[in-house]
N, C-alpha and C. Protein backbone atom coordinates (compact mmCIF):
# COMPACT_ATOMS: atom_id res chain seq x y z
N UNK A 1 29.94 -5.47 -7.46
CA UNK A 1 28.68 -5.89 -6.90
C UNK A 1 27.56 -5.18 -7.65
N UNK A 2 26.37 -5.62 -7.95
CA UNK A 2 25.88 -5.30 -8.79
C UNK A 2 24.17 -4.66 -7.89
N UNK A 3 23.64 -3.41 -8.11
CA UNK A 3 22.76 -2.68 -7.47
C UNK A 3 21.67 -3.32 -8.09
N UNK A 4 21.30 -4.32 -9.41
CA UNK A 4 19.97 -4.40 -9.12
C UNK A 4 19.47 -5.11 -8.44
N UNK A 5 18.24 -4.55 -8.14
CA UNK A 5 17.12 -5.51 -6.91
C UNK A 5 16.44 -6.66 -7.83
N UNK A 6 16.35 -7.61 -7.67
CA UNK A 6 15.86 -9.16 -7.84
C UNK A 6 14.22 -8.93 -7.43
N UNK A 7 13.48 -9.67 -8.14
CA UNK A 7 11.96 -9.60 -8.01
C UNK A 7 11.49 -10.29 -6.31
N UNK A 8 12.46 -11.50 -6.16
CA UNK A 8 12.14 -11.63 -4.63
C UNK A 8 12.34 -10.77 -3.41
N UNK A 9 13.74 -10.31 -3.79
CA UNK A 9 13.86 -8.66 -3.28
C UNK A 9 12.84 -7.72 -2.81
N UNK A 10 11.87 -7.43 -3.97
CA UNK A 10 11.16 -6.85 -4.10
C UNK A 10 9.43 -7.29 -2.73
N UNK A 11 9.95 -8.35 -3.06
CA UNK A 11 8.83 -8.94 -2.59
C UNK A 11 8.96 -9.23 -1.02
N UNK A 12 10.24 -9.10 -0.49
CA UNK A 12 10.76 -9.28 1.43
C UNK A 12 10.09 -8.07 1.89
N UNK A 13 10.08 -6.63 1.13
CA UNK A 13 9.67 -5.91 1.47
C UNK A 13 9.33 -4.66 0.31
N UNK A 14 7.86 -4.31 0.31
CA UNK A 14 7.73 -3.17 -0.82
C UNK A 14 8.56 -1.96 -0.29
N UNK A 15 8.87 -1.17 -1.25
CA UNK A 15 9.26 0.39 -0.68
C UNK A 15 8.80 1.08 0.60
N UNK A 16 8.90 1.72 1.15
CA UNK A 16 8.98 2.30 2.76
C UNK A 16 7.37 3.27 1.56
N UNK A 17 7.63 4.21 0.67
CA UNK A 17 6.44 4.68 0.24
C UNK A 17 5.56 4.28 -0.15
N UNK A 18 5.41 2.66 -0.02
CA UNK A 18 4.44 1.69 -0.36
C UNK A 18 3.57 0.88 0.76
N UNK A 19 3.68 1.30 1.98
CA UNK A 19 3.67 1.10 3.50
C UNK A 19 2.45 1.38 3.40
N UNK A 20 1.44 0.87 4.38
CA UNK A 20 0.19 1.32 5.08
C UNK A 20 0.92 1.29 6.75
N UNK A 21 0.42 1.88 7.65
CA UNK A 21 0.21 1.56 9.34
C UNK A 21 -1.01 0.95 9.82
N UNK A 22 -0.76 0.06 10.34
CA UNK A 22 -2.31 -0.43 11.34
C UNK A 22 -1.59 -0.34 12.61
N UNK A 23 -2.57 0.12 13.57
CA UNK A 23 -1.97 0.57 14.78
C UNK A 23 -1.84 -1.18 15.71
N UNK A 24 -0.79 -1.21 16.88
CA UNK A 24 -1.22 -1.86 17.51
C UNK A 24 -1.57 -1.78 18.89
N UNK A 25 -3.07 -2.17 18.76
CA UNK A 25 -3.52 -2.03 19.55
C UNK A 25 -3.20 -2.61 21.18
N UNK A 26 -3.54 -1.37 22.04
CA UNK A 26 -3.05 -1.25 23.28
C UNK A 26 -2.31 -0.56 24.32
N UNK A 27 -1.77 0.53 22.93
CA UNK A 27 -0.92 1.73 23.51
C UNK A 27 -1.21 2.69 24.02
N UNK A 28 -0.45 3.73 24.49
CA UNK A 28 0.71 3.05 24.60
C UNK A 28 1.43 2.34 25.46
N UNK A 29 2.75 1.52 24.73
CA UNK A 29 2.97 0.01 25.52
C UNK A 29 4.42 0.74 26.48
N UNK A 30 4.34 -0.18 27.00
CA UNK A 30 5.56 0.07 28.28
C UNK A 30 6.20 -1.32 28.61
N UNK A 31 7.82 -1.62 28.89
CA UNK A 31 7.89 -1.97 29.23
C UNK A 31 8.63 -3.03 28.69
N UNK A 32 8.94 -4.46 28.46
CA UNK A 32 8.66 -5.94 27.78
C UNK A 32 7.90 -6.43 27.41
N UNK A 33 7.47 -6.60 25.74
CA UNK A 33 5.79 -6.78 25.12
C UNK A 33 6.25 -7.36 24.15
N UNK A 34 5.57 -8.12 23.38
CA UNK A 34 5.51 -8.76 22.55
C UNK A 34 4.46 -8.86 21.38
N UNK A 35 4.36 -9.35 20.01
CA UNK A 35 3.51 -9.14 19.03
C UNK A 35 3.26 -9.89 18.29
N UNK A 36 2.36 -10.39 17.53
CA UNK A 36 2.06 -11.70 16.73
C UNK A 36 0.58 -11.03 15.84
N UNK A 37 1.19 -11.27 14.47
CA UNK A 37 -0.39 -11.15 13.84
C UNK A 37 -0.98 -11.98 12.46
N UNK A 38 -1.22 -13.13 13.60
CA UNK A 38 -1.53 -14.15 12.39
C UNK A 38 -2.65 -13.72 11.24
N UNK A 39 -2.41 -14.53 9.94
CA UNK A 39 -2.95 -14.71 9.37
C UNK A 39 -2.70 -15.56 8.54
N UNK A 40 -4.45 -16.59 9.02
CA UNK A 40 -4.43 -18.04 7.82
C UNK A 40 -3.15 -19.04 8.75
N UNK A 41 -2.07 -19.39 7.87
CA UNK A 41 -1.13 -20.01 8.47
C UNK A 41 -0.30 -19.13 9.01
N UNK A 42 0.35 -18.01 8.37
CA UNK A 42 1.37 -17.28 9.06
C UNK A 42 1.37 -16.42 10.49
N UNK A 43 2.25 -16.51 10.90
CA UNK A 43 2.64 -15.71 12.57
C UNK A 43 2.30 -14.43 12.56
N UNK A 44 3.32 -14.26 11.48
CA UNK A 44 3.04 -12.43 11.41
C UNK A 44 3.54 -12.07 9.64
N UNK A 45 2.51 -11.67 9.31
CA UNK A 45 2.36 -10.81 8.30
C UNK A 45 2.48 -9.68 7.71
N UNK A 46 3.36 -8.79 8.56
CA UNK A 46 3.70 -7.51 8.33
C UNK A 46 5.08 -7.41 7.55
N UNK A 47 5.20 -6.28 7.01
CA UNK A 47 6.27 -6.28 6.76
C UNK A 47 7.50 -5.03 7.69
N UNK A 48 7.33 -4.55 8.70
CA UNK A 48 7.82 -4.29 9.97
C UNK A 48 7.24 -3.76 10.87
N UNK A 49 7.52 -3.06 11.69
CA UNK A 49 6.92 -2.08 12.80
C UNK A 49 7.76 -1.15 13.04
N UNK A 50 6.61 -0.33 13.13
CA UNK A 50 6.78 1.62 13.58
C UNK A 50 6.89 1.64 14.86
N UNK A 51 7.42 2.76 15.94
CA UNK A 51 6.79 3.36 16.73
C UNK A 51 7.14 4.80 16.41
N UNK A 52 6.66 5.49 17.61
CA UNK A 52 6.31 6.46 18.24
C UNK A 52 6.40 6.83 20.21
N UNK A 53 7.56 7.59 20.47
CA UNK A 53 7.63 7.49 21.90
C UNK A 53 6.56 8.94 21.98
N UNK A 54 5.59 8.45 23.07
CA UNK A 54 4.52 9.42 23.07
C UNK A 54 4.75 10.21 25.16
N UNK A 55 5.49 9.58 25.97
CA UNK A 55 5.87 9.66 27.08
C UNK A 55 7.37 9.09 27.11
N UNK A 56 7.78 10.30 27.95
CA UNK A 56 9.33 9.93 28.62
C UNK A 56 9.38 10.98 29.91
N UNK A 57 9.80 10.28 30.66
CA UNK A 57 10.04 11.23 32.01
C UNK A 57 10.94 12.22 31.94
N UNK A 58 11.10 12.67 33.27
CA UNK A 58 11.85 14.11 33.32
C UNK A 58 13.73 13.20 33.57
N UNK A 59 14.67 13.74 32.89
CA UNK A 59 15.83 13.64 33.06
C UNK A 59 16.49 12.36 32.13
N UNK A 60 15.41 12.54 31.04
CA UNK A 60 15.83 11.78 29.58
C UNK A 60 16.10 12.98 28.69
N UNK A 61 17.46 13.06 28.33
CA UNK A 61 18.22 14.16 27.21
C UNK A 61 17.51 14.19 26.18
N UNK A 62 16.98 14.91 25.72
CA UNK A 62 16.60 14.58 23.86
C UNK A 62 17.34 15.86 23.07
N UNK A 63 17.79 15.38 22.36
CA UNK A 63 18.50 16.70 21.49
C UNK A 63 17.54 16.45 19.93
N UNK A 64 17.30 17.82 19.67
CA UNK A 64 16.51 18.02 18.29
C UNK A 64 17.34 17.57 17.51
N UNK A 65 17.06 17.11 16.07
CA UNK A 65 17.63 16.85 14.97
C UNK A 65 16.70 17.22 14.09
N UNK A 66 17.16 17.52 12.59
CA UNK A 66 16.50 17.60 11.29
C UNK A 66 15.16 16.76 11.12
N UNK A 67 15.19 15.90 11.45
CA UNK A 67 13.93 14.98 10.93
C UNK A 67 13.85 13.79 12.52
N UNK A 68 14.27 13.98 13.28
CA UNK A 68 13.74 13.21 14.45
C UNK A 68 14.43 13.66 15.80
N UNK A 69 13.72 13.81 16.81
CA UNK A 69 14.59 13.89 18.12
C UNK A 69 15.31 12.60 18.79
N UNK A 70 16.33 12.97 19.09
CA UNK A 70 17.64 12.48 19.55
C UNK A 70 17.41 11.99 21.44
N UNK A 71 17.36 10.62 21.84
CA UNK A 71 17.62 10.87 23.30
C UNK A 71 18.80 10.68 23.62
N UNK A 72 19.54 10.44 24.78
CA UNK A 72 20.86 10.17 25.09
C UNK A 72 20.81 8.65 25.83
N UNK A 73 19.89 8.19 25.09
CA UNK A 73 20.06 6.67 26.06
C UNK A 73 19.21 5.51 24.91
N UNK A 74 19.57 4.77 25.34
CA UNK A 74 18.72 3.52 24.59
C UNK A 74 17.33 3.50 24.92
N UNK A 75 16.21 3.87 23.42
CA UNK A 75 14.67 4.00 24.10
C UNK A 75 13.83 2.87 24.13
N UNK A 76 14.23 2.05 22.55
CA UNK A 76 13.50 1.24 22.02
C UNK A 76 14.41 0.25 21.87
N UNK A 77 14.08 -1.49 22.21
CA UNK A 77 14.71 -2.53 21.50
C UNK A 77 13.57 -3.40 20.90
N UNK A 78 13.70 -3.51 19.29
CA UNK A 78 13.00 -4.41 18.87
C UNK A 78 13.78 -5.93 18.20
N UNK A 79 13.12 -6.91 18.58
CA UNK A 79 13.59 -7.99 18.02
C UNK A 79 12.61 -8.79 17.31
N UNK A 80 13.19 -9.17 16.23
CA UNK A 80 12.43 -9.99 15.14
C UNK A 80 12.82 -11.33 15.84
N UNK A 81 11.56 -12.02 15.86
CA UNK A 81 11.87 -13.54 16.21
C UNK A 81 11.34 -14.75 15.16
N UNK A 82 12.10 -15.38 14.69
CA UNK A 82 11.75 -16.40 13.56
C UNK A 82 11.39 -17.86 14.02
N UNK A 83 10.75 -18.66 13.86
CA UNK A 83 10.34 -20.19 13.98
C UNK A 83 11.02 -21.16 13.19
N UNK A 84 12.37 -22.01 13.36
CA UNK A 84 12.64 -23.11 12.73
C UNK A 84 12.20 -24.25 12.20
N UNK A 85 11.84 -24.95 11.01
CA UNK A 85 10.87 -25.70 10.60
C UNK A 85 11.30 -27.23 12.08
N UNK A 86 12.26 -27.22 12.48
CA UNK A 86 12.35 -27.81 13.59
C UNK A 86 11.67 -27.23 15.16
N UNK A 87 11.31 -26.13 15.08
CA UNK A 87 10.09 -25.64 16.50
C UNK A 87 11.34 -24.69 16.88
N UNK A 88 12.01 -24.56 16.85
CA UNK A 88 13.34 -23.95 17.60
C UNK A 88 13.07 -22.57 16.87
N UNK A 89 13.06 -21.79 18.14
CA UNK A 89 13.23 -20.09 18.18
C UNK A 89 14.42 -19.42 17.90
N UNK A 90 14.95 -18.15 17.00
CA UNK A 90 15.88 -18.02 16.54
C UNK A 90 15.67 -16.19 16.46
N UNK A 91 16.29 -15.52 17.00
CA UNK A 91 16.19 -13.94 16.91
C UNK A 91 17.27 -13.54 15.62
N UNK A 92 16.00 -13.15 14.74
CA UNK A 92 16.82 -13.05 13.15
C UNK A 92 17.47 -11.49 13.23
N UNK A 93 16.76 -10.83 14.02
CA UNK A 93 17.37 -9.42 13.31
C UNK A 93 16.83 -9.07 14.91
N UNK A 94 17.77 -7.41 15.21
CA UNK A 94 17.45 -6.34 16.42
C UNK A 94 17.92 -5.92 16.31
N UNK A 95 17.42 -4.19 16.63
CA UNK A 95 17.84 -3.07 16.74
C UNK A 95 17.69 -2.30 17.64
N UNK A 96 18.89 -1.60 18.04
CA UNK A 96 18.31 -0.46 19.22
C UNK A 96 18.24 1.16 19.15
N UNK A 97 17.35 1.79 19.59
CA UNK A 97 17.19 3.29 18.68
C UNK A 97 17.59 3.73 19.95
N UNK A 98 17.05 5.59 19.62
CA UNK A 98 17.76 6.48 20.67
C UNK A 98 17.08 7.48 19.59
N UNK A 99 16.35 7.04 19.06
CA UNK A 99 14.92 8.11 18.36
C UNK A 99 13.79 7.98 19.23
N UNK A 100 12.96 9.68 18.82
CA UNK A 100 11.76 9.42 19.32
C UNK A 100 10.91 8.54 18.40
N UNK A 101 10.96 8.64 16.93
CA UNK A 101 10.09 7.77 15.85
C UNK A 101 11.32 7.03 15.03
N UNK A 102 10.72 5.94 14.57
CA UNK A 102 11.87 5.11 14.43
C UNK A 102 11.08 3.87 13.64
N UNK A 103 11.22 2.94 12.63
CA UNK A 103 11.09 1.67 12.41
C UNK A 103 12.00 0.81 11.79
N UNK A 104 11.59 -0.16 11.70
CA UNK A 104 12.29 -1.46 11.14
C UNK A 104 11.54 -2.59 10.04
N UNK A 105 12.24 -2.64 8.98
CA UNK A 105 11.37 -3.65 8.11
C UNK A 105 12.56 -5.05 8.39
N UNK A 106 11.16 -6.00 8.34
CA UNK A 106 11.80 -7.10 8.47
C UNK A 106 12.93 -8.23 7.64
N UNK A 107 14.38 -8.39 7.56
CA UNK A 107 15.22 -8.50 6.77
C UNK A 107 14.43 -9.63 6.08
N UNK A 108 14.05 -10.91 6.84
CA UNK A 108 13.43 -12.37 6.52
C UNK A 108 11.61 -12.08 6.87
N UNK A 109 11.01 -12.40 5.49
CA UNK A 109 9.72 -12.78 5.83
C UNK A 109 9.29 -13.71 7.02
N UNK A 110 8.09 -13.49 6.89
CA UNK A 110 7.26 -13.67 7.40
C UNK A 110 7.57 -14.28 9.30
N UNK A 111 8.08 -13.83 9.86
CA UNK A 111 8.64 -14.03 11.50
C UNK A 111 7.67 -14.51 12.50
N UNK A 112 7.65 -15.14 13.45
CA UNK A 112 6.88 -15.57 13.87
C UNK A 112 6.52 -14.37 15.30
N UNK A 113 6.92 -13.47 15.85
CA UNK A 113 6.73 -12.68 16.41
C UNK A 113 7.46 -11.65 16.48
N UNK A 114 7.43 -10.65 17.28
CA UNK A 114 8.44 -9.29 17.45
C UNK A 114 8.51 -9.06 19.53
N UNK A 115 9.68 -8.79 19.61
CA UNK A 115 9.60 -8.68 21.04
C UNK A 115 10.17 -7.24 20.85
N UNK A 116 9.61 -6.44 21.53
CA UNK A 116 9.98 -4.94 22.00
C UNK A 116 10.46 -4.78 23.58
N UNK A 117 11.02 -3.90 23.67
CA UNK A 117 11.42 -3.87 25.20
C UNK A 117 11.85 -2.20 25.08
N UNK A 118 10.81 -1.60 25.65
CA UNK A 118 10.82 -0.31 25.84
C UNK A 118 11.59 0.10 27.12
N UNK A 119 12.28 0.96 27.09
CA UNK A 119 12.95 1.92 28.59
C UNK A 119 12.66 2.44 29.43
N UNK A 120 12.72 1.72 30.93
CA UNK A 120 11.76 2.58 32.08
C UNK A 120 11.04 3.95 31.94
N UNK A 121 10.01 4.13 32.04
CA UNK A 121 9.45 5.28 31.74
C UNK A 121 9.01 6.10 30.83
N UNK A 122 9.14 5.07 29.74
CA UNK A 122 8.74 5.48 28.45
C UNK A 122 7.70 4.66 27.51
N UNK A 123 6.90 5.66 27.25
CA UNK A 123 5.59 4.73 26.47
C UNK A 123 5.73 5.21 24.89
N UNK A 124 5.21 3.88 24.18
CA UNK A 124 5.66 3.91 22.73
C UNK A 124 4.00 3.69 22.11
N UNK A 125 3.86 4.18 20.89
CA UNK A 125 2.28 3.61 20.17
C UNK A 125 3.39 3.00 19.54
N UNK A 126 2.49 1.42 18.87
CA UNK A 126 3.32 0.79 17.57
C UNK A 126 2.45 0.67 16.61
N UNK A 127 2.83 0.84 15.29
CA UNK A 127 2.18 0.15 14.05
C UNK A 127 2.71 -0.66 13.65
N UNK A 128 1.55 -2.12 12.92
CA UNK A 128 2.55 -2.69 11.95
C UNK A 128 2.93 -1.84 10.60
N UNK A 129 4.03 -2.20 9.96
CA UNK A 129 3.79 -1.79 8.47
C UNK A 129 3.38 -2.55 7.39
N UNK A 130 2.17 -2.46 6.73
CA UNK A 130 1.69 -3.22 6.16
C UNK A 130 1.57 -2.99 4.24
N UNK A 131 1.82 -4.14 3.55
CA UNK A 131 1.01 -3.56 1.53
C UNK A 131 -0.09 -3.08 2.10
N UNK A 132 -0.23 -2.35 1.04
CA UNK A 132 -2.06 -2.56 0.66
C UNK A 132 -2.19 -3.72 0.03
């Protein structure tokens, strides 16, 4: 199998050190939420989303780690949701963390929204990740 990256490759998503954040606004979110950030024709234009758990109640485990804290439960679910040129909704990609900071770049351009579903009692800030 062969490691090089293809120019379209390149182009689903720049490098993680090639990222800007724009916050989204409203945080922090709680709960079942959802996200859309059109532009022109497209749904959403990012190329993933960040968070940040900024609140968690008392009798959520977190164990330290090297580069992120650890909870003992499921904190964050994000789902990429895509639009079929037939109207039909299709959840391309999801993940579930058990970090306090955590993101996801999107496998398939351009998606037509993101559904998050945060864990009782816990509030998240999100960014998109965006080129410059």
């Amino acid at each position: 199998m062969s490691s090089t990256i293809g120019i379209i490759q390149q182009f689903l998503h720049p490098p993680v050190g090639l990222l800007i954040r724009e916050e989204i606004p409203g945080g922090p979110h709680h709960g079942s939420v959802s996200f859309s950030r059109p532009r022109g024709g497209i749904q959403l234009d990012a190329f993933g989303v960040l968070f940040v758990i900024v609140e968690s109640p008392p009798g959520y485990g977190i164990v330290q780690g090297a580069g992120n804290n650890f909870y003992d439960r499921d904190v964050v679910d994000i789902a990429v949701i895509h639009q079929l040129l037939d109207g039909g909704l299709v959840t391309s990609q999801e993940e579930t963390f058990r970090v306090a900071t955590g993101y996801t770049l999107f496998n398939q351009s351009f998606p037509r929204n993101i559904a998050v579903d945060i864990a009782p009692g816990i509030g998240a800030r999100l960014w998109w990740l965006l080129s410059l």
